[in-house]
N, C-alpha and C. Protein backbone atom coordinates (compact mmCIF):
# COMPACT_ATOMS: atom_id res chain seq x y z
N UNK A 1 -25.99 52.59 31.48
CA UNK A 1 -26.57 53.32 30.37
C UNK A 1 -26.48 52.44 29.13
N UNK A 2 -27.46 52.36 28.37
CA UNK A 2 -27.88 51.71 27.09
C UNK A 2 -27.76 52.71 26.20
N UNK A 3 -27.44 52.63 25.08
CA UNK A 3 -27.52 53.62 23.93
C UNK A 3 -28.47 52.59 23.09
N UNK A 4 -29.69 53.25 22.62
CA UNK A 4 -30.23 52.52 22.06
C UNK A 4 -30.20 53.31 20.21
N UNK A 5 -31.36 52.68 19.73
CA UNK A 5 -31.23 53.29 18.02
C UNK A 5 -31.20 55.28 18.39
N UNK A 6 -31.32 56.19 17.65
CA UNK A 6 -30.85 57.61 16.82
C UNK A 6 -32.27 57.56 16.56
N UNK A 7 -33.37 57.82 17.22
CA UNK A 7 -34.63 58.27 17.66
C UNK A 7 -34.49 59.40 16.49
N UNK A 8 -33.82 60.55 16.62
CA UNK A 8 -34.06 61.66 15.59
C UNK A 8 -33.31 61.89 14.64
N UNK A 9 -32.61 61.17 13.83
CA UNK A 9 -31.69 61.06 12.70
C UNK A 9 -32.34 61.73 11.75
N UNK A 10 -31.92 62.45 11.03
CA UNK A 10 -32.41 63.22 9.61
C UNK A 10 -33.34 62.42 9.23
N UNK A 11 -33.26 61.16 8.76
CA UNK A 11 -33.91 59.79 7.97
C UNK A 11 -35.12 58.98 8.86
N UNK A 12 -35.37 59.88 9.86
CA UNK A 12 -35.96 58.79 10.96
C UNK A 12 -37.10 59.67 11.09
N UNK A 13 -36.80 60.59 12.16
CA UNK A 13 -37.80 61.63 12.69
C UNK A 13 -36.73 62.84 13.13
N UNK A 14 -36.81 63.47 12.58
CA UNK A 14 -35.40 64.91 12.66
C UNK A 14 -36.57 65.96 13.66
N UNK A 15 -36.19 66.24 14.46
CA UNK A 15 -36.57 67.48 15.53
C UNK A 15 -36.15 68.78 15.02
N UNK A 16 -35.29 68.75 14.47
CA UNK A 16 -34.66 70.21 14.17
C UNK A 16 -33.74 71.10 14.71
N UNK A 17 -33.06 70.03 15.87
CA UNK A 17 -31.77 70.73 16.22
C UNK A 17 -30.59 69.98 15.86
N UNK A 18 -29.41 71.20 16.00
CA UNK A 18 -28.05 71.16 15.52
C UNK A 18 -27.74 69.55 15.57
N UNK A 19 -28.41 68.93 15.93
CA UNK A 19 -27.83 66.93 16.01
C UNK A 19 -28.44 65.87 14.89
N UNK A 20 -29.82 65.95 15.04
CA UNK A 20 -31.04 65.64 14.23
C UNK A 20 -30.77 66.08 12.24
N UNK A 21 -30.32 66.73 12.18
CA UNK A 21 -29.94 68.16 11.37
C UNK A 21 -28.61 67.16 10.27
N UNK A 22 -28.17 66.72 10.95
CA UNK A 22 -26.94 66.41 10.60
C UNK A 22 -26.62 64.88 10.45
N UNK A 23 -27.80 63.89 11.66
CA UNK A 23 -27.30 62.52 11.81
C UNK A 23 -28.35 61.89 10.63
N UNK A 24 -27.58 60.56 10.17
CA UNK A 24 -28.55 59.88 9.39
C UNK A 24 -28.61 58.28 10.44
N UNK A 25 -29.27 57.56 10.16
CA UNK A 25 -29.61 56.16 11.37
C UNK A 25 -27.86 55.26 10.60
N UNK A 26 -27.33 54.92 11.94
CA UNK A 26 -26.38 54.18 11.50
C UNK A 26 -26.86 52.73 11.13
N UNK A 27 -25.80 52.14 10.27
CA UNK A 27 -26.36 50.98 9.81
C UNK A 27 -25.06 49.59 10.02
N UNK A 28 -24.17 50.26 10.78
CA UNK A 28 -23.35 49.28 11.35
C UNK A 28 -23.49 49.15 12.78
N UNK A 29 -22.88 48.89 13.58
CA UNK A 29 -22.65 48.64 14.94
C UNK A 29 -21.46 49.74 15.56
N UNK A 30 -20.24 49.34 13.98
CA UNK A 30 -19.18 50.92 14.79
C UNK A 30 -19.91 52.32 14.45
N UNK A 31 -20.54 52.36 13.61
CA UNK A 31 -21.32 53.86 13.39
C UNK A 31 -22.06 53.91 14.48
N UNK A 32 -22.81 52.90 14.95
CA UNK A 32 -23.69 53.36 16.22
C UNK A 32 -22.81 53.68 18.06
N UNK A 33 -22.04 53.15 17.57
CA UNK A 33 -21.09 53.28 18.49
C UNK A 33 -20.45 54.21 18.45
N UNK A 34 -19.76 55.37 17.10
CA UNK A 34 -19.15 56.38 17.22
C UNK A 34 -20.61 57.39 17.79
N UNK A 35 -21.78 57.35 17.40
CA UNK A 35 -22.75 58.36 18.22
C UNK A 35 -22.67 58.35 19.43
N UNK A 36 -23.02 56.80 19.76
CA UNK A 36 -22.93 56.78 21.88
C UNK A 36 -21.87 57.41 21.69
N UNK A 37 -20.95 57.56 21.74
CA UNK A 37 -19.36 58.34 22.28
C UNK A 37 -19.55 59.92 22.19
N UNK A 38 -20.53 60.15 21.27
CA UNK A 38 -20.62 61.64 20.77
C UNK A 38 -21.36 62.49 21.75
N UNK A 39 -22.78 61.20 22.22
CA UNK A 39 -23.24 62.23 23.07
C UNK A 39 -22.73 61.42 24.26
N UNK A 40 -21.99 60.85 24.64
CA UNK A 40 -21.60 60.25 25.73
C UNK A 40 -20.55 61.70 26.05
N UNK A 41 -19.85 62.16 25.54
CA UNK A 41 -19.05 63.44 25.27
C UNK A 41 -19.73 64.24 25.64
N UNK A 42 -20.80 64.73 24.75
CA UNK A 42 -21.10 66.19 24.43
C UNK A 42 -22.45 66.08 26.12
N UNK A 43 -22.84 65.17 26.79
CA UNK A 43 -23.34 65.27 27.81
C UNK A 43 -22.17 64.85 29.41
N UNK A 44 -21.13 64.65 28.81
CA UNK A 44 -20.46 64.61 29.93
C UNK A 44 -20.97 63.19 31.07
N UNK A 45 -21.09 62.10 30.69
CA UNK A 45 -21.74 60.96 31.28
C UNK A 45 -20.35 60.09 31.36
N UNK A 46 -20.50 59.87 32.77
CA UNK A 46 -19.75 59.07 33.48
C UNK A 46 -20.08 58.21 33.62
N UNK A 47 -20.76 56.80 33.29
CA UNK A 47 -21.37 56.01 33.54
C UNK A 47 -20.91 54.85 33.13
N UNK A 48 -21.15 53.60 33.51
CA UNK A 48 -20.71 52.52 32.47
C UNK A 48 -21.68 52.52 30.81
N UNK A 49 -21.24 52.34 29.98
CA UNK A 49 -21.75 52.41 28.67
C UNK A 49 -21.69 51.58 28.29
N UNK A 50 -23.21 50.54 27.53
CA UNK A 50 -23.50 49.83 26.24
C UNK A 50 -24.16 50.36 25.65
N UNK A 51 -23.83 49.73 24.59
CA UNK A 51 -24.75 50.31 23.03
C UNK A 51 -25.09 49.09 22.54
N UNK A 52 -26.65 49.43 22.21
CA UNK A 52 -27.53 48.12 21.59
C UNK A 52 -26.94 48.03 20.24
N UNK A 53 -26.70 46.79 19.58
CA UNK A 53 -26.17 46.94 18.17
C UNK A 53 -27.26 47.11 17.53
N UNK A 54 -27.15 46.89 15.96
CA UNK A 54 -28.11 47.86 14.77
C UNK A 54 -29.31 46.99 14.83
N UNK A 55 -29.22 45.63 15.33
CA UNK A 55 -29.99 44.67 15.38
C UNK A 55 -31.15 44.99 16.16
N UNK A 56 -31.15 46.00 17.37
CA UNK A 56 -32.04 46.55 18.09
C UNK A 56 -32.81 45.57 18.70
N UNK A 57 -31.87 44.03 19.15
CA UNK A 57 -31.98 43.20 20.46
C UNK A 57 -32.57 43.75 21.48
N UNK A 58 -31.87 45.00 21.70
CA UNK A 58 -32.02 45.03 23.70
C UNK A 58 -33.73 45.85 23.55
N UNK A 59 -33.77 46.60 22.76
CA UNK A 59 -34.53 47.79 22.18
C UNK A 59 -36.01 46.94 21.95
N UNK A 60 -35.91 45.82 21.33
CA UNK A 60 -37.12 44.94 21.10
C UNK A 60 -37.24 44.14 22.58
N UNK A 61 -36.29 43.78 23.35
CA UNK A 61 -36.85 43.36 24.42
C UNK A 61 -36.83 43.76 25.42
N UNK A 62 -36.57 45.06 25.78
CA UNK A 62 -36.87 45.48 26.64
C UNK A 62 -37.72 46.89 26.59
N UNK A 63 -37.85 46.93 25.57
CA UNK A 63 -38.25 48.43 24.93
C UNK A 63 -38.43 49.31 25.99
N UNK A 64 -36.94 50.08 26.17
CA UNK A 64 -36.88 51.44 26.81
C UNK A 64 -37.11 52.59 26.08
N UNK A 65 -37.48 52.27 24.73
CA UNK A 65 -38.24 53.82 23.57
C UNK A 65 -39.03 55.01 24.43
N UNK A 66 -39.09 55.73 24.54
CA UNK A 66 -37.99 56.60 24.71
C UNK A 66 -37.20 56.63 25.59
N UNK A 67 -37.06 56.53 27.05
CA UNK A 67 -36.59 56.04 28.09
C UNK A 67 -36.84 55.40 28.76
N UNK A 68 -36.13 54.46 29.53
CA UNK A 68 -36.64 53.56 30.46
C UNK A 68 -35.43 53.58 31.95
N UNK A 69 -35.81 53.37 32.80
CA UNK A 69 -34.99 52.93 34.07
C UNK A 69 -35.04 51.76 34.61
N UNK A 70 -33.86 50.89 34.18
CA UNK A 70 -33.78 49.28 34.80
C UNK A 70 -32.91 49.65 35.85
N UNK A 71 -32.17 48.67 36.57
CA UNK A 71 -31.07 48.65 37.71
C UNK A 71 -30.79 47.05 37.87
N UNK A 72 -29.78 46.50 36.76
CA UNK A 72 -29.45 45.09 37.14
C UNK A 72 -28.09 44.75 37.53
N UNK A 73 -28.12 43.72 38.42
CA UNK A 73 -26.92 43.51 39.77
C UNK A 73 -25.75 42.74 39.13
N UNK A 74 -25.21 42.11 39.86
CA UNK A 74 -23.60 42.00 39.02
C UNK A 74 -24.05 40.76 38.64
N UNK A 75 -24.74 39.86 38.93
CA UNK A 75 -25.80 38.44 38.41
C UNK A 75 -26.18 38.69 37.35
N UNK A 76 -26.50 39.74 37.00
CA UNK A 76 -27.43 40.17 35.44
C UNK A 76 -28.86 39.89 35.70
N UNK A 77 -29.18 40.04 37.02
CA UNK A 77 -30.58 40.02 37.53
C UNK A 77 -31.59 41.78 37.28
N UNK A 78 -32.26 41.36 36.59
CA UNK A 78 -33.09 42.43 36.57
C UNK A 78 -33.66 42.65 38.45
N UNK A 79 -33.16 44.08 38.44
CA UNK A 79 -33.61 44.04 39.75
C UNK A 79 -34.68 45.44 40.15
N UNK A 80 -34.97 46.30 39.18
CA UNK A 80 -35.90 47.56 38.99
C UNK A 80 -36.04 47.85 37.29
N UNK A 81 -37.23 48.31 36.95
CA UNK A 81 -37.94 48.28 36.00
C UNK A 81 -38.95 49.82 36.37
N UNK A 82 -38.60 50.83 35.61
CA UNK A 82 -39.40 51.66 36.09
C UNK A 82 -40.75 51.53 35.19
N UNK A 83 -41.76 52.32 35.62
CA UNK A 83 -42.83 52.20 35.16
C UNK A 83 -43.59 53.22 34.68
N UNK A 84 -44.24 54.14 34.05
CA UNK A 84 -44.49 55.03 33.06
C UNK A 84 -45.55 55.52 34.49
N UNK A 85 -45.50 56.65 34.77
CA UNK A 85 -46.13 57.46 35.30
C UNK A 85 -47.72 57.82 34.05
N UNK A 86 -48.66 58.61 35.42
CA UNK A 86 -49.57 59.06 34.43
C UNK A 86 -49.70 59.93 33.33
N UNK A 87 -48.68 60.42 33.27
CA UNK A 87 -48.33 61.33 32.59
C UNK A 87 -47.35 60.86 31.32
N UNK A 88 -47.27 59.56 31.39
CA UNK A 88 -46.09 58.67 30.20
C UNK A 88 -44.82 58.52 30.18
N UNK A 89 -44.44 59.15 31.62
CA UNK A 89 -43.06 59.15 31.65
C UNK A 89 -42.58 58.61 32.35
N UNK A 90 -40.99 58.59 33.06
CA UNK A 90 -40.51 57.67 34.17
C UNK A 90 -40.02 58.23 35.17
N UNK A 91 -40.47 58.18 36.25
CA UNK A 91 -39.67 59.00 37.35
C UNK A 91 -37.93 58.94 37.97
N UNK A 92 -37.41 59.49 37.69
CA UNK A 92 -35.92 59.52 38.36
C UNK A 92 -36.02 59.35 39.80
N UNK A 93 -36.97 59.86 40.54
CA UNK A 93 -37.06 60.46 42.11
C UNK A 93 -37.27 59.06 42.07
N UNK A 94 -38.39 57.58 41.91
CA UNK A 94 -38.48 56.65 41.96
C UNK A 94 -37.29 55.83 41.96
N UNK A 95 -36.34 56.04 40.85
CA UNK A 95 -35.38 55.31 40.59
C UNK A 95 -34.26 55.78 41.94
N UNK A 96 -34.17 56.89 41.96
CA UNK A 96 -33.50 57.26 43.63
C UNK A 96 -33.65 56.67 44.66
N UNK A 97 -34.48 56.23 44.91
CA UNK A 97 -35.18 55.96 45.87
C UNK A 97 -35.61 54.68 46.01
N UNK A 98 -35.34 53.82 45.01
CA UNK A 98 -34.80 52.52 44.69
C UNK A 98 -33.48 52.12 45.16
N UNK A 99 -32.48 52.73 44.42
CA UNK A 99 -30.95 52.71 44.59
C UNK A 99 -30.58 53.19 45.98
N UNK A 100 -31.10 53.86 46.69
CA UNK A 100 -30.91 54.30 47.69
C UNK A 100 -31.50 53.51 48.82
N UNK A 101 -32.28 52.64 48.57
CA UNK A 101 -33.03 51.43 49.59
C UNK A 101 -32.18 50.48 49.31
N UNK A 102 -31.61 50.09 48.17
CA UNK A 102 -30.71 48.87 47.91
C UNK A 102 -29.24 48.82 47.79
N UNK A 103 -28.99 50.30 47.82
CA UNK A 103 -27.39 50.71 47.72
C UNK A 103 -26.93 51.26 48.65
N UNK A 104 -27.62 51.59 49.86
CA UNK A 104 -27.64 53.10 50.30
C UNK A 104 -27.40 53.94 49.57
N UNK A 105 -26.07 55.29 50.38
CA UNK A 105 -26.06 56.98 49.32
C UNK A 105 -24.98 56.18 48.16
């Protein structure tokens, strides 16, 4: 998991719920980092965790805006790249079904 920039920060584009409402775009690296932790928390995610710094490196080159599904190996080999359905989005069932041909269960 990537934490990338605060998509709905008050200052950005605010949606209008209880999160949006309240966040402004961090402008350090530990501010962006106390958010990943927040919703890393408040969604209960077990996962390994990075967070793109404020510099928005990973974000410009790989641009997962709004989501994206990679899967890279202990090489740091890009090894899946999901791809935007017709509908603009990314399939999970794809990404299953990836991991599950190359990982087994």
């Amino acid at each position: 998991m990537v934490y990338i920039r605060e998509a709905h920060a008050r200052d950005v584009w605010p949606i209008g719920d209880a999160v949006s409402r309240t966040l402004d775009t961090p402008h350090t690296d530990r501010e962006r980092c106390m958010l990943a932790q927040l919703m890393r928390k408040e969604l209960q995610m077990d996962l390994p965790f990075f967070v793109d710094r404020v510099e928005n490196s990973f974000e410009t080159h790989f641009a997962p805006w709004p989501f994206r599904f990679y899967v890279i190996d202990t090489e740091a080999r890009l090894q899946y790249k999901s791809q935007p359905t017709k509908d603009l989005t990314h399939c999970p069932v794809e990404l299953d079904a990836f991991l599950k041909s190359m990982y087994g269960k």
